[in-house]
PDB file of N, CA and C in Angstrom:
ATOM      1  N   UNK A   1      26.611 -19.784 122.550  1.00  0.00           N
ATOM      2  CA  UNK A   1      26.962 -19.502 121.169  1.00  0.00           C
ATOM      3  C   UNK A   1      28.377 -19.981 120.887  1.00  0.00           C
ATOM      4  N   UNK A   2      28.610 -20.204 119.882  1.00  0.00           N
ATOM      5  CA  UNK A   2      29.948 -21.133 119.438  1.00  0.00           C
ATOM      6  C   UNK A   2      30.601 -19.933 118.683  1.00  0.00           C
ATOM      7  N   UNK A   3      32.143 -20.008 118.599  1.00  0.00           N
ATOM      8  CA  UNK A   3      32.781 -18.966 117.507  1.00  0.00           C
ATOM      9  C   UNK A   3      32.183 -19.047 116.364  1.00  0.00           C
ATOM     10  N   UNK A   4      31.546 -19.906 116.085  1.00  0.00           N
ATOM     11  CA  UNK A   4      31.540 -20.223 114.303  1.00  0.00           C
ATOM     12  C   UNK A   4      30.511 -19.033 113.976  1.00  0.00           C
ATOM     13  N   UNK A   5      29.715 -18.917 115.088  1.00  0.00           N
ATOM     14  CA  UNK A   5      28.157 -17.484 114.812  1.00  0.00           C
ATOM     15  C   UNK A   5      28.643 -16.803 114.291  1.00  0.00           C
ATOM     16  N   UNK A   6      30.094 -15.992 114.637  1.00  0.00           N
ATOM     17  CA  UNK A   6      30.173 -14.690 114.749  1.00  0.00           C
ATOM     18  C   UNK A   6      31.501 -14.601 113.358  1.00  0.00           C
ATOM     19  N   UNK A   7      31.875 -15.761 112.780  1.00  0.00           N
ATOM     20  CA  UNK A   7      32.637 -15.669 111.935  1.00  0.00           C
ATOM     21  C   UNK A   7      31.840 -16.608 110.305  1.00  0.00           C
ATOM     22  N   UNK A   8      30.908 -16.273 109.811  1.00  0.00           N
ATOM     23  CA  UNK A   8      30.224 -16.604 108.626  1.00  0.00           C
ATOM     24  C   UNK A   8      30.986 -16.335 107.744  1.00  0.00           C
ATOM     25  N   UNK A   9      30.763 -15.045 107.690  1.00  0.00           N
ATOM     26  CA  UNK A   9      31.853 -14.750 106.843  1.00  0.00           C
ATOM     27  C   UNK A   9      33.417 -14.967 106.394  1.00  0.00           C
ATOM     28  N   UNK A  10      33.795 -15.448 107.244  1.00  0.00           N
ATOM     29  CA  UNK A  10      35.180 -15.828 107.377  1.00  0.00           C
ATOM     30  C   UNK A  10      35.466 -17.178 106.373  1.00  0.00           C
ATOM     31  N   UNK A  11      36.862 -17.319 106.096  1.00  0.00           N
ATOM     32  CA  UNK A  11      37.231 -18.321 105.227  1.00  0.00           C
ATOM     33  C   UNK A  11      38.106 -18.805 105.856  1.00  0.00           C
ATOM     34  N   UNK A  12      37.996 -20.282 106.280  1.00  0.00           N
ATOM     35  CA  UNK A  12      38.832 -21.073 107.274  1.00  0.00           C
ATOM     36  C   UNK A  12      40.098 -21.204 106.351  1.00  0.00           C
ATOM     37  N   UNK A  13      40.865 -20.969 106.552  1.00  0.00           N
ATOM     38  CA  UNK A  13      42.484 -20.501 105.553  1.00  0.00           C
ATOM     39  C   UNK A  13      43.135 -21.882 106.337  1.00  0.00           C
ATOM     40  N   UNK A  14      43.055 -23.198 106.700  1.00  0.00           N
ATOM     41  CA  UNK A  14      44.108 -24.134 107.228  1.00  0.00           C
ATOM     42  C   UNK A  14      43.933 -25.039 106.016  1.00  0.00           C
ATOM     43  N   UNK A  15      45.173 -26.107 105.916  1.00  0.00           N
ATOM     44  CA  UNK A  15      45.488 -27.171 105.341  1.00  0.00           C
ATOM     45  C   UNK A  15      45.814 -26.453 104.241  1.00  0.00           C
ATOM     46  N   UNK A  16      45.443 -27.535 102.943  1.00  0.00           N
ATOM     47  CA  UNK A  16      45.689 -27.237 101.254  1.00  0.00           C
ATOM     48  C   UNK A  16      45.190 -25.698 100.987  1.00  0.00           C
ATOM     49  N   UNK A  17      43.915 -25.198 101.133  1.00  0.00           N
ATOM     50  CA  UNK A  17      43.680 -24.269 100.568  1.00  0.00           C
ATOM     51  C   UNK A  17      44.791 -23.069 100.967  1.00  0.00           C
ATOM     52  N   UNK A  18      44.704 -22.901 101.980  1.00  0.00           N
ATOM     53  CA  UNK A  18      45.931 -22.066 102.893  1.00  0.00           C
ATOM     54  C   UNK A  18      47.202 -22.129 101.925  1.00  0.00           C
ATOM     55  N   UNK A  19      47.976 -23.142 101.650  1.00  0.00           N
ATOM     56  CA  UNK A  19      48.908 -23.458 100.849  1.00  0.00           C
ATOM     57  C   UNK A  19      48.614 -23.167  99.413  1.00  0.00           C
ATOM     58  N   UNK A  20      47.624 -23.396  99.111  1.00  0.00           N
ATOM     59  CA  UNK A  20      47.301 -22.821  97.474  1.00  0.00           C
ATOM     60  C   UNK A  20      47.170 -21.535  97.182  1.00  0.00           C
ATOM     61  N   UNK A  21      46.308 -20.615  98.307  1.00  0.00           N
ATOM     62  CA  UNK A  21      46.595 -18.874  98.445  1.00  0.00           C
ATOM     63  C   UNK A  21      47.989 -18.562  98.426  1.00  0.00           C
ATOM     64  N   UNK A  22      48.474 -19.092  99.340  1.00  0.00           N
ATOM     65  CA  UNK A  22      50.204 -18.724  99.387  1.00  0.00           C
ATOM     66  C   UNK A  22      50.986 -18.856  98.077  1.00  0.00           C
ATOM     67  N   UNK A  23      51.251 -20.092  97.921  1.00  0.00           N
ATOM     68  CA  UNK A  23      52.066 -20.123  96.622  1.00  0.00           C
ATOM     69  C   UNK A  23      51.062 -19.231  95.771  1.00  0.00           C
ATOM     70  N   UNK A  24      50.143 -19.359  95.224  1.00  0.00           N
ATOM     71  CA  UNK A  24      49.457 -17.774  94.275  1.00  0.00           C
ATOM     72  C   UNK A  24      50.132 -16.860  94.477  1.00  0.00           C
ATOM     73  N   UNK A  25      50.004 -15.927  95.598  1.00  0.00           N
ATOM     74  CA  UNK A  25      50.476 -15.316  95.938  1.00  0.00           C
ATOM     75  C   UNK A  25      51.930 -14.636  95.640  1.00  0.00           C
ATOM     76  N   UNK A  26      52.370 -15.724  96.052  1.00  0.00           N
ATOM     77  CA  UNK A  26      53.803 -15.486  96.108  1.00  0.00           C
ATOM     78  C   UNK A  26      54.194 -15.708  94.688  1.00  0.00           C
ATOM     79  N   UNK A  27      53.267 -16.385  93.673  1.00  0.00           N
ATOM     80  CA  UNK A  27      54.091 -16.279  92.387  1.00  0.00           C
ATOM     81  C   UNK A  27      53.319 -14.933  91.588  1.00  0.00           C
ATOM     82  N   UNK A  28      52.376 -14.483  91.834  1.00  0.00           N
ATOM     83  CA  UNK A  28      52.102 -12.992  91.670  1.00  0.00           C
ATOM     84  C   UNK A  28      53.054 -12.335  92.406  1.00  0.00           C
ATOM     85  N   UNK A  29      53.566 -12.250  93.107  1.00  0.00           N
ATOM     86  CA  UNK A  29      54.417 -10.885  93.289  1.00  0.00           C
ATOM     87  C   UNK A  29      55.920 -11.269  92.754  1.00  0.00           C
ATOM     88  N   UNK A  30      56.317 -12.349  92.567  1.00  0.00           N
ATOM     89  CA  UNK A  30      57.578 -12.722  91.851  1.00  0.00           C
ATOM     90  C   UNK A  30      57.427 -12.417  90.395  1.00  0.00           C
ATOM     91  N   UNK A  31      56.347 -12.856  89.911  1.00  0.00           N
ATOM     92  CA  UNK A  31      55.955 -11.977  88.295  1.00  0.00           C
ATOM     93  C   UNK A  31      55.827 -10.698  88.450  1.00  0.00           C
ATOM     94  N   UNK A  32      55.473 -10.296  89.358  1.00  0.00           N
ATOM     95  CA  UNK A  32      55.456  -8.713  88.831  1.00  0.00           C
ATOM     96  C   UNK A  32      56.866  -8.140  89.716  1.00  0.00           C
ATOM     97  N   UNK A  33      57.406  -8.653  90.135  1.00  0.00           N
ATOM     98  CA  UNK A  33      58.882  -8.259  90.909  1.00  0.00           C
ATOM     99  C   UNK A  33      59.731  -8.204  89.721  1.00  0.00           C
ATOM    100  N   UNK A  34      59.670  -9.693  88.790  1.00  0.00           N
ATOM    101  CA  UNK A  34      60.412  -9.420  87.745  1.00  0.00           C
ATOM    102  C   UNK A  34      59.796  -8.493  86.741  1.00  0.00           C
ATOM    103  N   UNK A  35      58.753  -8.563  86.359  1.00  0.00           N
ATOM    104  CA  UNK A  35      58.038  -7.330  85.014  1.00  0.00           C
ATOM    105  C   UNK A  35      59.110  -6.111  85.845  1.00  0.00           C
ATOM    106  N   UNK A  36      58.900  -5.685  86.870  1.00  0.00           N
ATOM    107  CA  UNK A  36      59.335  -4.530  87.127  1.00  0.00           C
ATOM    108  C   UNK A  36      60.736  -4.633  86.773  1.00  0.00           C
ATOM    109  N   UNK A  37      61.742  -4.915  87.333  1.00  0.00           N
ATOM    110  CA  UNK A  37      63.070  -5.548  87.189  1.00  0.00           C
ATOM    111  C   UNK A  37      63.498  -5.472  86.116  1.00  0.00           C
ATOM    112  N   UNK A  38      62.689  -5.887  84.825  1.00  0.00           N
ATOM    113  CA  UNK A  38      63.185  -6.091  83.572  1.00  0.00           C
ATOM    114  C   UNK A  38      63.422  -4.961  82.551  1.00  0.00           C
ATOM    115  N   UNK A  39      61.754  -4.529  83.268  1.00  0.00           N
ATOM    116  CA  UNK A  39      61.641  -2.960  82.821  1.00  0.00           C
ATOM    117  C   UNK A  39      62.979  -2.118  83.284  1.00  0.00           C
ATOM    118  N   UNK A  40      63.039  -2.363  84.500  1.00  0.00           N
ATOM    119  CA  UNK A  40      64.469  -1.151  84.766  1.00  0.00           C
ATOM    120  C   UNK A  40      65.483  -1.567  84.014  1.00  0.00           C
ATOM    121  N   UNK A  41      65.703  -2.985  83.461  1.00  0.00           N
ATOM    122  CA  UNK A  41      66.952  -3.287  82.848  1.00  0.00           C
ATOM    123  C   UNK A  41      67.278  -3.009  81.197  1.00  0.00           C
ATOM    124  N   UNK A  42      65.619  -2.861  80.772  1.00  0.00           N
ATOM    125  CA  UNK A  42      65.920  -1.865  79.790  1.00  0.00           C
ATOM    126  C   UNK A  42      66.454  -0.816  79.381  1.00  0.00           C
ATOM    127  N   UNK A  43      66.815  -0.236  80.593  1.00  0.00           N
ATOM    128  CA  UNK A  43      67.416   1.358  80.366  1.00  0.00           C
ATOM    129  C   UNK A  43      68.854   1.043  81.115  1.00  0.00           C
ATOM    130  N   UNK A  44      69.374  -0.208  81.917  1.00  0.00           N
ATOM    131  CA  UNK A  44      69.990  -0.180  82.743  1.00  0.00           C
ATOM    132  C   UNK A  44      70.686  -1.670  82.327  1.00  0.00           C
ATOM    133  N   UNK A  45      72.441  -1.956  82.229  1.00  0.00           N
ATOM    134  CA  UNK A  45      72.584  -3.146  82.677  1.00  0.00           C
ATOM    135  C   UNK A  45      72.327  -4.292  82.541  1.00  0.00           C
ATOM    136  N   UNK A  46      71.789  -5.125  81.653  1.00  0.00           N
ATOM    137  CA  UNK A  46      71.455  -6.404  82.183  1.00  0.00           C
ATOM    138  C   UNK A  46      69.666  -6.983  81.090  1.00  0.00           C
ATOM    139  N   UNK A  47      69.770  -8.486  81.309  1.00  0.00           N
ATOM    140  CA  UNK A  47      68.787  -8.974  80.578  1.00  0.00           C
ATOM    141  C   UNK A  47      67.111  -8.307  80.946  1.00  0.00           C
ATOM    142  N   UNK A  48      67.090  -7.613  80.415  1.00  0.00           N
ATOM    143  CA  UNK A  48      65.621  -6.423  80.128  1.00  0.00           C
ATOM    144  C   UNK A  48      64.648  -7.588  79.676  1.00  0.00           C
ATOM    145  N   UNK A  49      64.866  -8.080  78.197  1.00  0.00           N
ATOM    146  CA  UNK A  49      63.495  -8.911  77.995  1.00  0.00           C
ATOM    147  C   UNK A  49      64.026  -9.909  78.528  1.00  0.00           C
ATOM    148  N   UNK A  50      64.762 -10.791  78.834  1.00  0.00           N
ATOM    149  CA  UNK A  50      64.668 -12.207  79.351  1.00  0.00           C
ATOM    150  C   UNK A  50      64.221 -12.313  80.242  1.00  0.00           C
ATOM    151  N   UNK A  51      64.405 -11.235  81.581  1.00  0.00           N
ATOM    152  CA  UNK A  51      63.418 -10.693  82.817  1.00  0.00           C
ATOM    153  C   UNK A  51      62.044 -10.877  82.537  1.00  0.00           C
ATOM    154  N   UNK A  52      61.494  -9.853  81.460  1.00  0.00           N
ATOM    155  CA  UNK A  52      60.199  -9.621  81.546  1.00  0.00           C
ATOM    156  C   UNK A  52      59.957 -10.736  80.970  1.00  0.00           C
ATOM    157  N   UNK A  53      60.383 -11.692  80.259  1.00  0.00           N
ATOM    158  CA  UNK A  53      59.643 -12.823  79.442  1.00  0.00           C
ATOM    159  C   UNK A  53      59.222 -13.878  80.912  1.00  0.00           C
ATOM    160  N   UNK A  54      60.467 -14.104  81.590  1.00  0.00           N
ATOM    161  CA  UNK A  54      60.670 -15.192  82.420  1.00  0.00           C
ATOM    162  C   UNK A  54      59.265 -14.280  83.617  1.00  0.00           C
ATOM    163  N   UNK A  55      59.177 -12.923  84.069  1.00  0.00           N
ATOM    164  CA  UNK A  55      57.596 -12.353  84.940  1.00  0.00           C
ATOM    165  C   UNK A  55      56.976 -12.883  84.147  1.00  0.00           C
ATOM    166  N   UNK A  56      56.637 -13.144  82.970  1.00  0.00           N
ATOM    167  CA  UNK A  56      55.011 -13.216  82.012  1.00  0.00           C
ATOM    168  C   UNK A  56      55.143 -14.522  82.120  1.00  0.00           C
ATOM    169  N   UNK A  57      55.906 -15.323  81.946  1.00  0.00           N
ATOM    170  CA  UNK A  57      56.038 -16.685  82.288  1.00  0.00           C
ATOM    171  C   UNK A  57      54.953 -16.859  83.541  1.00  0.00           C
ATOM    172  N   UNK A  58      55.905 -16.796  84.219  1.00  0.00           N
ATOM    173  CA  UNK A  58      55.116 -16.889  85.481  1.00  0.00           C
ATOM    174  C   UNK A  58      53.909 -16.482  86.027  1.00  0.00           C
ATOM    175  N   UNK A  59      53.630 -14.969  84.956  1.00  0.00           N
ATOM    176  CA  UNK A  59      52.151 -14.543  85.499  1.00  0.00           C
ATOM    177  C   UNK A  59      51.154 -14.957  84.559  1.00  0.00           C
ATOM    178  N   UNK A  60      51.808 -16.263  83.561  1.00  0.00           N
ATOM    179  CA  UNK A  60      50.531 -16.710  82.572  1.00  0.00           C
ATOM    180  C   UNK A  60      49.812 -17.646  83.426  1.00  0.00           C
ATOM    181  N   UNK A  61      50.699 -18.393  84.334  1.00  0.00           N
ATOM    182  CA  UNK A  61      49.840 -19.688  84.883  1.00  0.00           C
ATOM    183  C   UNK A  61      48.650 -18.784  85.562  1.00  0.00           C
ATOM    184  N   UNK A  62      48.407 -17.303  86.027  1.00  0.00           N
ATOM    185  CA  UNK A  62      47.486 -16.888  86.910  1.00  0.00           C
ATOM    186  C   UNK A  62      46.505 -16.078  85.990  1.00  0.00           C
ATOM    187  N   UNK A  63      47.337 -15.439  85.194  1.00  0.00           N
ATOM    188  CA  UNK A  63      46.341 -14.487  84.271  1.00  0.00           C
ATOM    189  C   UNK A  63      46.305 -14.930  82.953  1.00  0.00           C
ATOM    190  N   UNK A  64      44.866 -14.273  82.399  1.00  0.00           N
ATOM    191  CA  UNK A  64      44.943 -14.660  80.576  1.00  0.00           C
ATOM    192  C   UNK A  64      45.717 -13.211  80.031  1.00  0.00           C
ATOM    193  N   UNK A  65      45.545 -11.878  80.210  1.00  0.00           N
ATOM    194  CA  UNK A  65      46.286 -10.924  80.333  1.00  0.00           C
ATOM    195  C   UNK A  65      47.744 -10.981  79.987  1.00  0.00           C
ATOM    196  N   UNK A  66      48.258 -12.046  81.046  1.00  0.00           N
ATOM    197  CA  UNK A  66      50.364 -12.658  80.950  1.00  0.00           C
ATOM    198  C   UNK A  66      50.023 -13.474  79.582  1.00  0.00           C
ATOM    199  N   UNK A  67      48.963 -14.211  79.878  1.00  0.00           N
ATOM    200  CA  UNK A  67      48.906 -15.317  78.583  1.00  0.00           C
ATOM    201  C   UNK A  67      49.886 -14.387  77.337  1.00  0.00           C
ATOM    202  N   UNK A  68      48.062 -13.545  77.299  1.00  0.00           N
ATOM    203  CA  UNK A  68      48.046 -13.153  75.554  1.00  0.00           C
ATOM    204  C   UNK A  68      49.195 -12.403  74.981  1.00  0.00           C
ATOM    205  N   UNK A  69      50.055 -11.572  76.212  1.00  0.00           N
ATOM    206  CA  UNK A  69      51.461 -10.629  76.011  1.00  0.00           C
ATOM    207  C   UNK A  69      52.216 -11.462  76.058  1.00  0.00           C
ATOM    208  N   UNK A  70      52.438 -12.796  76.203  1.00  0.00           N
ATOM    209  CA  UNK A  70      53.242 -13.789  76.198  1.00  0.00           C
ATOM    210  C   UNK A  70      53.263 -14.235  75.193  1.00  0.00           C
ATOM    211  N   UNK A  71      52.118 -14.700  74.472  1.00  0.00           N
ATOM    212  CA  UNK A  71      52.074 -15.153  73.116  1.00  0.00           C
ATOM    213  C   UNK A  71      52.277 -14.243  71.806  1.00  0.00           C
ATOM    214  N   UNK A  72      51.847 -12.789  72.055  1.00  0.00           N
ATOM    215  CA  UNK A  72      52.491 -11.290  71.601  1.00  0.00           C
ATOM    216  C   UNK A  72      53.833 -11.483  71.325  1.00  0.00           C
ATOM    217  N   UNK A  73      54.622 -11.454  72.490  1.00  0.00           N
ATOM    218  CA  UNK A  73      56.227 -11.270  72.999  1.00  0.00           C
ATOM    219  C   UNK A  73      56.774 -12.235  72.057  1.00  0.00           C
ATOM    220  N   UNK A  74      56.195 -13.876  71.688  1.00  0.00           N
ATOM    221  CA  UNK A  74      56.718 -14.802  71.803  1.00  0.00           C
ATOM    222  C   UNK A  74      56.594 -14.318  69.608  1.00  0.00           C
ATOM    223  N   UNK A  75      55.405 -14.043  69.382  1.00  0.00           N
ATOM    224  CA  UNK A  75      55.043 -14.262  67.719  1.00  0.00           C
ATOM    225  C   UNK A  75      56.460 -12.692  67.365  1.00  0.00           C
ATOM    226  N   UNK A  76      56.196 -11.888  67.826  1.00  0.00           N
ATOM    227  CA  UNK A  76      57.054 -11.073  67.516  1.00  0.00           C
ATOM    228  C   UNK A  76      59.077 -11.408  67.704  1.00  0.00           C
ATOM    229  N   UNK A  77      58.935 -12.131  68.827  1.00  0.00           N
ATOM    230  CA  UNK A  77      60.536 -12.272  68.474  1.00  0.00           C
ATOM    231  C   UNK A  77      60.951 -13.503  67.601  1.00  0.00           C
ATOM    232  N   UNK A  78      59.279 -14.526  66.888  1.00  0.00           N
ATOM    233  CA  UNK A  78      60.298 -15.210  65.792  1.00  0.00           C
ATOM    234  C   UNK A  78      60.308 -14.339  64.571  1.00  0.00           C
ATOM    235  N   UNK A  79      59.652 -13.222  64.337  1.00  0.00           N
ATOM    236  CA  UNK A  79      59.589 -12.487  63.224  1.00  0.00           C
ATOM    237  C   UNK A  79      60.535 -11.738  63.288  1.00  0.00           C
ATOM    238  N   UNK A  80      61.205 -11.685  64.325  1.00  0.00           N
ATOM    239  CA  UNK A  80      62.724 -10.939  64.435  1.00  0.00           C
ATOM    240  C   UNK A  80      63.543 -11.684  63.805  1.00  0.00           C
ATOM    241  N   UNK A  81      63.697 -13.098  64.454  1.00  0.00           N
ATOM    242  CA  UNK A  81      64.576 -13.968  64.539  1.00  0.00           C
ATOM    243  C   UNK A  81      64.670 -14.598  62.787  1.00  0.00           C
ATOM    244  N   UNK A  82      63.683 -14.551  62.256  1.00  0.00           N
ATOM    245  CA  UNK A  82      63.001 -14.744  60.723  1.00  0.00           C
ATOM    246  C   UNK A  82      63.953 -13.661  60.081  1.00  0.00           C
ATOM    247  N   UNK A  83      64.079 -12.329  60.363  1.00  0.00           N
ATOM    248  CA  UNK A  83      64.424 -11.097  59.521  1.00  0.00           C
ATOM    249  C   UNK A  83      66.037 -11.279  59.449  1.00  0.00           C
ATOM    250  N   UNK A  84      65.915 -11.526  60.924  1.00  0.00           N
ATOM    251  CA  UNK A  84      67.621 -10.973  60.905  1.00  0.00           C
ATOM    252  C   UNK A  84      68.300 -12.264  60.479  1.00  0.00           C
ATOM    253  N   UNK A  85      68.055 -14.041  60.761  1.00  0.00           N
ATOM    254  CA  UNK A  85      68.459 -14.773  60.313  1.00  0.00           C
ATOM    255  C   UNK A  85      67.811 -15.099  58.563  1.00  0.00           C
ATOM    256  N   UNK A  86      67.031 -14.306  57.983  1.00  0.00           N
ATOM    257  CA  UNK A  86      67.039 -15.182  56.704  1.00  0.00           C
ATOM    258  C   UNK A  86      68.075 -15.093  55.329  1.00  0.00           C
ATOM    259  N   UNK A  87      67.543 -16.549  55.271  1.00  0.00           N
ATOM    260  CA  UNK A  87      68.512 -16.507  53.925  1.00  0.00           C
ATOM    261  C   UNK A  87      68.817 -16.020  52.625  1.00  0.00           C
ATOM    262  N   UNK A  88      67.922 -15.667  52.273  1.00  0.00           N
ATOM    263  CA  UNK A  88      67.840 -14.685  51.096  1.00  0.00           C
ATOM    264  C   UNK A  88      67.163 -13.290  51.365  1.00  0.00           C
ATOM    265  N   UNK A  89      68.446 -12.729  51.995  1.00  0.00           N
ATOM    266  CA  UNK A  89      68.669 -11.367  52.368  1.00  0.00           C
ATOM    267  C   UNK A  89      68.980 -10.623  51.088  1.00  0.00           C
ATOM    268  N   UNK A  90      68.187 -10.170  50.690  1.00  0.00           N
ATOM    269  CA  UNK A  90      68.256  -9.131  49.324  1.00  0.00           C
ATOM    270  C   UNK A  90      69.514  -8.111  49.238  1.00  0.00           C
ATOM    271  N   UNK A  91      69.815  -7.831  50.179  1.00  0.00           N
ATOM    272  CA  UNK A  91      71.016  -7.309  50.531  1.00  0.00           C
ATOM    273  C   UNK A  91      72.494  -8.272  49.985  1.00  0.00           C
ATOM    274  N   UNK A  92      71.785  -9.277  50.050  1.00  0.00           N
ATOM    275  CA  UNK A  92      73.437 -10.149  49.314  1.00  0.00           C
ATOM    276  C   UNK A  92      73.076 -10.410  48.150  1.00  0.00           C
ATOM    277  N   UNK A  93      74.188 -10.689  47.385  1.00  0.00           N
ATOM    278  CA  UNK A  93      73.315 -10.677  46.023  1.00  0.00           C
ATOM    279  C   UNK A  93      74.889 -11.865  45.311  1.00  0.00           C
ATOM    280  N   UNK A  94      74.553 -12.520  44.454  1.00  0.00           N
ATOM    281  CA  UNK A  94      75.285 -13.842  43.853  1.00  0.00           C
ATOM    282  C   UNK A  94      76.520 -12.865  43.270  1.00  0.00           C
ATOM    283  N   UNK A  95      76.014 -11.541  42.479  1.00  0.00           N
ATOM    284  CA  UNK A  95      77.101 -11.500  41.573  1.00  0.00           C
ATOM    285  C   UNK A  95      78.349 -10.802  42.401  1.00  0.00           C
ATOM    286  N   UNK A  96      78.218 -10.462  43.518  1.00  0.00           N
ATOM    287  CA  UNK A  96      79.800  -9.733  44.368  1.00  0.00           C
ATOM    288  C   UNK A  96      80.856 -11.201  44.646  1.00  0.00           C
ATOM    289  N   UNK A  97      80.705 -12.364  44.356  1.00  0.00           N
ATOM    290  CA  UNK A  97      81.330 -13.643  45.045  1.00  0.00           C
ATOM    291  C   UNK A  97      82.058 -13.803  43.413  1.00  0.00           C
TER     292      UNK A  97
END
């Protein structure tokens, strides 16, 4: 009997594929190293969403999940960026000049 009988089940992990689990891998836990990270920097210190944007970044190439909170994250901060930069802010008004 040869090893191969007793390992069917098994998934020969050498060359490319081996290397393609890994890097996965490793960029799933760097996305969620930062999600976490960012989260603490919300309450703490330091770039909170640029953290979590730059985890979802990274966890879109693996999930549709990162995708769709990515594209969430992304429609909501130009509607920020819309409010607080527009130009006819009702708040100013011609006749105080």
């Amino acid at each position: 009997m040869q090893d191969d009988d007793f390992n069917l089940g098994a998934q020969n992990l050498t060359g490319p594929r081996a290397m393609q689990r890994t890097k996965r891998l490793l960029k799933i836990v760097l996305g969620f190293t930062l999600l976490l990270i960012g989260t603490a920097m919300l309450v703490l210190p330091g770039p909170g969403w640029l953290t979590i944007g730059l985890g979802l970044v990274i966890l879109a190439a693996e999930f549709i999940w990162a995708r769709r909170l990515l594209k969430r994250l992304n429609e909501q901060a130009i509607k920020l960026g819309i409010s607080v930069f527009d130009k006819n802010d009702p708040r100013e008004s011609s006749d105080s000049h």
